[in-house]
N, C-alpha and C. Protein backbone atom coordinates (compact mmCIF):
# COMPACT_ATOMS: atom_id res chain seq x y z
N UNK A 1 7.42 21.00 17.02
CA UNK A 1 7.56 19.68 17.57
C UNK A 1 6.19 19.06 17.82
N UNK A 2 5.21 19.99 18.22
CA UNK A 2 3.84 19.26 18.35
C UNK A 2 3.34 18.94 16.92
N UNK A 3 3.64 19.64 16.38
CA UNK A 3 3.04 19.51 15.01
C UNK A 3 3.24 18.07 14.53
N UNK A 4 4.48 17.80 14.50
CA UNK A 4 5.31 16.22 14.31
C UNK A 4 4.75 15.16 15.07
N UNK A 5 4.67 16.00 16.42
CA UNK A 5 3.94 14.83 17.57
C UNK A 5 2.40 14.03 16.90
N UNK A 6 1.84 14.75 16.21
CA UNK A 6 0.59 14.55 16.14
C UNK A 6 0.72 13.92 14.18
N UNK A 7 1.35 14.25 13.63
CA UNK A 7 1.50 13.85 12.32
C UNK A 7 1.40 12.25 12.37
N UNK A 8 2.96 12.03 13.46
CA UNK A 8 3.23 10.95 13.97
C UNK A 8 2.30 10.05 14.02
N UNK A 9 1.28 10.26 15.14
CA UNK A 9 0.14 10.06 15.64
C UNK A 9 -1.07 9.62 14.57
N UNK A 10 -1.36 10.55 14.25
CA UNK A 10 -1.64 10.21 12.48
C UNK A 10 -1.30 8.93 12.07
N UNK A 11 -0.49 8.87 11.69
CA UNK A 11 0.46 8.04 10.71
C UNK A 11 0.40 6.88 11.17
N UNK A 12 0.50 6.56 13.06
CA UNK A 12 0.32 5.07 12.91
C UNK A 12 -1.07 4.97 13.55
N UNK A 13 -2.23 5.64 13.60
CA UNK A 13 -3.55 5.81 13.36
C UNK A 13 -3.92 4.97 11.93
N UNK A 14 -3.81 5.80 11.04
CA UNK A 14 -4.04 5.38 9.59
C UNK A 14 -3.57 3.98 8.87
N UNK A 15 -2.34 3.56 9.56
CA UNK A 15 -2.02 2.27 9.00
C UNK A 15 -2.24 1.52 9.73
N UNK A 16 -2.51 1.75 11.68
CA UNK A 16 -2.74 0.85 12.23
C UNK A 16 -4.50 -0.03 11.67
N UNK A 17 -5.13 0.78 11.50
CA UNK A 17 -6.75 0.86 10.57
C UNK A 17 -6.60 0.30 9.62
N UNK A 18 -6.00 0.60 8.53
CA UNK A 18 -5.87 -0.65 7.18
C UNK A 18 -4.70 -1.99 7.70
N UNK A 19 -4.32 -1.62 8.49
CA UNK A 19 -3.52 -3.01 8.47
C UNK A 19 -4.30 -3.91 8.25
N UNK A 20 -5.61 -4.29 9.33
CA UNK A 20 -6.15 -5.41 9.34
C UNK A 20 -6.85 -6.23 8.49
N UNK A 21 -7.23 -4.93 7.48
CA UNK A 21 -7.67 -5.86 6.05
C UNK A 21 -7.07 -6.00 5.14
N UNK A 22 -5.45 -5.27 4.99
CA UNK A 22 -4.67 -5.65 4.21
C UNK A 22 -3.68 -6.90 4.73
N UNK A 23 -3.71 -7.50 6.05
CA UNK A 23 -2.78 -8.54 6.15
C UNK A 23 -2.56 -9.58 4.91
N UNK A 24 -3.64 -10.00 4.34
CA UNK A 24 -3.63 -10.64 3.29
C UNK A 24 -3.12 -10.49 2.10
N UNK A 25 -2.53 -9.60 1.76
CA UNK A 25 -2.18 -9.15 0.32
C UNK A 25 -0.65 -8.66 0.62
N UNK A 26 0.46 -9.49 0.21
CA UNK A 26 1.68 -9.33 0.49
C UNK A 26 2.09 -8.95 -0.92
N UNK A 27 3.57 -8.53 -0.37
CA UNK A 27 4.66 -7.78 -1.39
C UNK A 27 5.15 -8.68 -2.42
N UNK A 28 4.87 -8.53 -3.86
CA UNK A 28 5.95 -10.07 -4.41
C UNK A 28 6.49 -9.24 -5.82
N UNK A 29 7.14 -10.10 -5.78
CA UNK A 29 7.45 -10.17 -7.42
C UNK A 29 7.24 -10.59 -8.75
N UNK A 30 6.73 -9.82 -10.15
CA UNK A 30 7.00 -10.58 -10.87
C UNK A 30 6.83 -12.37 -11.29
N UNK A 31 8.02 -12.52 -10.72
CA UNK A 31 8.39 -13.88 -10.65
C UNK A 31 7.28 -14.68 -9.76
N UNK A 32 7.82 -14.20 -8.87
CA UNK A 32 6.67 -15.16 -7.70
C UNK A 32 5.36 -15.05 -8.13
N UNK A 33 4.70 -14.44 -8.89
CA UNK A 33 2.96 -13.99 -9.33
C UNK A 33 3.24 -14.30 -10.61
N UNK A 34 4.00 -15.29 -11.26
CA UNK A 34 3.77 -15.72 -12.46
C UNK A 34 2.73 -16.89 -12.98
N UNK A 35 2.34 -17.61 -11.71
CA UNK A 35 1.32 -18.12 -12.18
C UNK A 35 0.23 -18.40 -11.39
N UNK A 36 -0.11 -16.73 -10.95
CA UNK A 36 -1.12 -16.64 -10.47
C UNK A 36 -2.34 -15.40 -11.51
N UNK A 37 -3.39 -15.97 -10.66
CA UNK A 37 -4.40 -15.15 -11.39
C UNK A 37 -4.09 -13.63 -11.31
N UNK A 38 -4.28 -12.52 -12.49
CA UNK A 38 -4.35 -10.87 -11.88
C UNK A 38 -6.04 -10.54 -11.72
N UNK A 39 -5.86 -9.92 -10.70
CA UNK A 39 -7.27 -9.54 -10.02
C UNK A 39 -7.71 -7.77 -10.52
N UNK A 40 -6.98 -6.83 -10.52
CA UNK A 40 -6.66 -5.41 -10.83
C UNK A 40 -5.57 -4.78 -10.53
N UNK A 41 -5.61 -3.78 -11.17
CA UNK A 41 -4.65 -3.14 -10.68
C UNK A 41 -5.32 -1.80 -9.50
N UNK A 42 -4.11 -1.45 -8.59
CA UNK A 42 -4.47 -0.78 -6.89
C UNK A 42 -3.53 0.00 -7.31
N UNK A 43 -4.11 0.95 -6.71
CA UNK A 43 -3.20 2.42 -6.38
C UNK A 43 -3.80 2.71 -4.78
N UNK A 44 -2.61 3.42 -3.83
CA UNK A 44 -2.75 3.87 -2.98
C UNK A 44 -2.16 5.49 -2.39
N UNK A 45 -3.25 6.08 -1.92
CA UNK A 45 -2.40 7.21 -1.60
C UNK A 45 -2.75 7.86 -0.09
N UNK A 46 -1.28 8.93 0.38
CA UNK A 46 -1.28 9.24 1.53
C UNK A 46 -1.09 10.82 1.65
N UNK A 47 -1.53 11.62 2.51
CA UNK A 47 -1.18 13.33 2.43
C UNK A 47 0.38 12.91 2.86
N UNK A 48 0.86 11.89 3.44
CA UNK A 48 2.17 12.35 3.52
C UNK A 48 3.00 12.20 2.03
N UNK A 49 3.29 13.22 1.66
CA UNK A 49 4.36 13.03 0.44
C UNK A 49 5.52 13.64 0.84
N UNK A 50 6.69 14.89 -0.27
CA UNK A 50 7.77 14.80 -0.24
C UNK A 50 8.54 15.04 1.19
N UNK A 51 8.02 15.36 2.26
CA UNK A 51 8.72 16.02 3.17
C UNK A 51 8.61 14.36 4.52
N UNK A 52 7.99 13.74 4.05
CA UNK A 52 7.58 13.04 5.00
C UNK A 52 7.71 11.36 3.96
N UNK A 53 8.43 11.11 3.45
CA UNK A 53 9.00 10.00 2.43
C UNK A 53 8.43 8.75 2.55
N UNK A 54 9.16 8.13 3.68
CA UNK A 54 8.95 6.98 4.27
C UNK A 54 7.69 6.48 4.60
N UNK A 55 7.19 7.37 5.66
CA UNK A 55 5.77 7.37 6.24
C UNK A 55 4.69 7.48 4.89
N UNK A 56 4.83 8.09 4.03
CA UNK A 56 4.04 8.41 2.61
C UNK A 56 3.90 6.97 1.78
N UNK A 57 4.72 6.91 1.63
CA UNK A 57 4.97 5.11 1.05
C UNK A 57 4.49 4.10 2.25
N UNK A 58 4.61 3.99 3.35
CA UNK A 58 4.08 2.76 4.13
C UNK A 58 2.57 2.72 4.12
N UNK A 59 1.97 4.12 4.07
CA UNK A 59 0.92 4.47 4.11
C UNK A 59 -0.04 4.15 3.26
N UNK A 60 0.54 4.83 2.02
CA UNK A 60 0.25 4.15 0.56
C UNK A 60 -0.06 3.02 0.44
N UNK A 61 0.82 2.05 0.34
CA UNK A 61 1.11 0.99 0.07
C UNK A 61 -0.09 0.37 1.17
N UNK A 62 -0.11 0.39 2.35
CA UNK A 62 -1.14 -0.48 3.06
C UNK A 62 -2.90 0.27 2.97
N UNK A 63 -2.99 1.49 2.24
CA UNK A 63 -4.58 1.31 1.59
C UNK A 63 -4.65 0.64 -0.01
N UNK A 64 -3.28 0.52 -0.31
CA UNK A 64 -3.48 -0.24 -1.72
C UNK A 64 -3.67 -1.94 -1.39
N UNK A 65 -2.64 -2.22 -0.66
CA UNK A 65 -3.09 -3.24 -0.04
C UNK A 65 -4.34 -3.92 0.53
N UNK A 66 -5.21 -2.94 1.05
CA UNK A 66 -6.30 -3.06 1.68
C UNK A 66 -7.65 -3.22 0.14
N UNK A 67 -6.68 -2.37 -0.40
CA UNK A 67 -8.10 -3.01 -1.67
C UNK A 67 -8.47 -3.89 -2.16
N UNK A 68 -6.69 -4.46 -2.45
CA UNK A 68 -6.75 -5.68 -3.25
C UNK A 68 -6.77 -7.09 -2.15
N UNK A 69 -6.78 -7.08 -0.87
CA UNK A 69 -7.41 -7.45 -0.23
C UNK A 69 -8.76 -8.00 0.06
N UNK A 70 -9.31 -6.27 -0.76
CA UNK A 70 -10.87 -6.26 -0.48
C UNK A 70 -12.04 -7.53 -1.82
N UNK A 71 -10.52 -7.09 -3.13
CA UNK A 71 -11.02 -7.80 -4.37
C UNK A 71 -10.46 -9.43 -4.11
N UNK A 72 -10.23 -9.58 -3.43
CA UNK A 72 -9.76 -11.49 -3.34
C UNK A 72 -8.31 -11.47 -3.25
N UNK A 73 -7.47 -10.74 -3.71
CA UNK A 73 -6.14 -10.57 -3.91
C UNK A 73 -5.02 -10.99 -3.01
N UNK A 74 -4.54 -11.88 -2.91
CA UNK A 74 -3.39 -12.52 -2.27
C UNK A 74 -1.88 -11.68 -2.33
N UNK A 75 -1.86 -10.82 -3.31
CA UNK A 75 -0.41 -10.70 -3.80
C UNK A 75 -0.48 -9.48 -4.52
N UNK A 76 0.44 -8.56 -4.15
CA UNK A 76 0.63 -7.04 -4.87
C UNK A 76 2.43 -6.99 -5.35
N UNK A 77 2.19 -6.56 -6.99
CA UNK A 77 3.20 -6.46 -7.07
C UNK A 77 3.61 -4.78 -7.61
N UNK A 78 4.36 -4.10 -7.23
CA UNK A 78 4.72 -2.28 -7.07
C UNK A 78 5.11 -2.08 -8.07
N UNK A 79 4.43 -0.77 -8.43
CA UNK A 79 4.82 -0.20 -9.69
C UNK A 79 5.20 1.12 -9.53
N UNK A 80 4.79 1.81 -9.94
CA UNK A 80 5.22 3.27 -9.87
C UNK A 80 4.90 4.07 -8.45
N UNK A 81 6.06 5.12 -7.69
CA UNK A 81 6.08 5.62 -7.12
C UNK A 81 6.36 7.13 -6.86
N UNK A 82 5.08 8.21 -6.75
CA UNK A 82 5.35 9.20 -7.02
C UNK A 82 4.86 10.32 -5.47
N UNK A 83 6.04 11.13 -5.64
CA UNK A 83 5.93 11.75 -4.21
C UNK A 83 5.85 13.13 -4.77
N UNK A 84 5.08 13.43 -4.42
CA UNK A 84 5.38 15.41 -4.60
C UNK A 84 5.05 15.97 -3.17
N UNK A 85 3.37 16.34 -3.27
CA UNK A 85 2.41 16.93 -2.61
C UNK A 85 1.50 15.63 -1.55
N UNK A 86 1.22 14.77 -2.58
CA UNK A 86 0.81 13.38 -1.92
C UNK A 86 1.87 12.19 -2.54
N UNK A 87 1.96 11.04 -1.73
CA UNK A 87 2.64 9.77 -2.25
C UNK A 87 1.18 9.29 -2.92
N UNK A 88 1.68 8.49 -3.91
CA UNK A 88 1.01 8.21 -4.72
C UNK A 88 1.77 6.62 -5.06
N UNK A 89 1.04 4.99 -4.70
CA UNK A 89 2.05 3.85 -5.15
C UNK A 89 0.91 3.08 -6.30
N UNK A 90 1.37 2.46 -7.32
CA UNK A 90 0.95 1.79 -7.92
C UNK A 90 1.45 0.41 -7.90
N UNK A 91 0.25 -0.46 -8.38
CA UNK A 91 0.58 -1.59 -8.33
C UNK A 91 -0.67 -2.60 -9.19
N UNK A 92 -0.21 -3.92 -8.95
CA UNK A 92 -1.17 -5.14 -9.73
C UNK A 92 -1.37 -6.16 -8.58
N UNK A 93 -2.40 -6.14 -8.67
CA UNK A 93 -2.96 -7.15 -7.47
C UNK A 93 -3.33 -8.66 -8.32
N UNK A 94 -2.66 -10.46 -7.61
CA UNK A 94 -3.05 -11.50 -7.83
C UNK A 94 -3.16 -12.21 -6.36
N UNK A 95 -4.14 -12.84 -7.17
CA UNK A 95 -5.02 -14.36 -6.73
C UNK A 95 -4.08 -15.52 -7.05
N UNK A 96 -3.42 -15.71 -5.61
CA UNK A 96 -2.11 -17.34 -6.31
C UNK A 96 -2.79 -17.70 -5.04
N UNK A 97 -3.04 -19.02 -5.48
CA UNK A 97 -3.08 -20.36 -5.07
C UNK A 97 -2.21 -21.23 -4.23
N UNK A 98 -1.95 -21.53 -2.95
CA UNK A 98 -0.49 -22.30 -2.70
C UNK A 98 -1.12 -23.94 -3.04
């Protein structure tokens, strides 16, 4: 149970830290990033993988976020998602304009 206690702990450690430079770079689609600029493509990864699912992917996803953030990037759209040992998320980061 301590073990969990502190994983926990961890977990919103690590995303509480990239949150702030990923606020900028939201979830879209496809569609919605059709006519915006692509900036790169982001991958993100977390030690939490298969046993720990959820938390592995939120994790992910907000240092991938934080990159394309870092490159100008307004907009991430998800690609591949792989969990074993580590989560592992892919994605394409754009520059749209409102």
């Amino acid at each position: 149970m301590k073990a969990l206690s502190q994983v926990t702990s961890l977990s919103i450690f690590l995303c509480a830290s990239s949150a702030a430079a990923a606020d900028k770079a939201m979830d879209a689609t496809e569609a919605d990033v059709s006519k915006c600029t692509f900036v790169q493509d982001v991958n993100g990864r977390s030690v939490f993988g298969e046993r720990l699912k959820e938390q592995g992917v939120i994790h992910a996803k907000e240092e991938a976020r934080a990159v394309a953030a870092k490159a100008g990037a307004t907009h991430v759209v998800w690609g591949k998602i792989t969990q074993v040992d580590v989560t592992i998320v892919e994605g394409k980061a754009y520059r749209c304009v409102q």
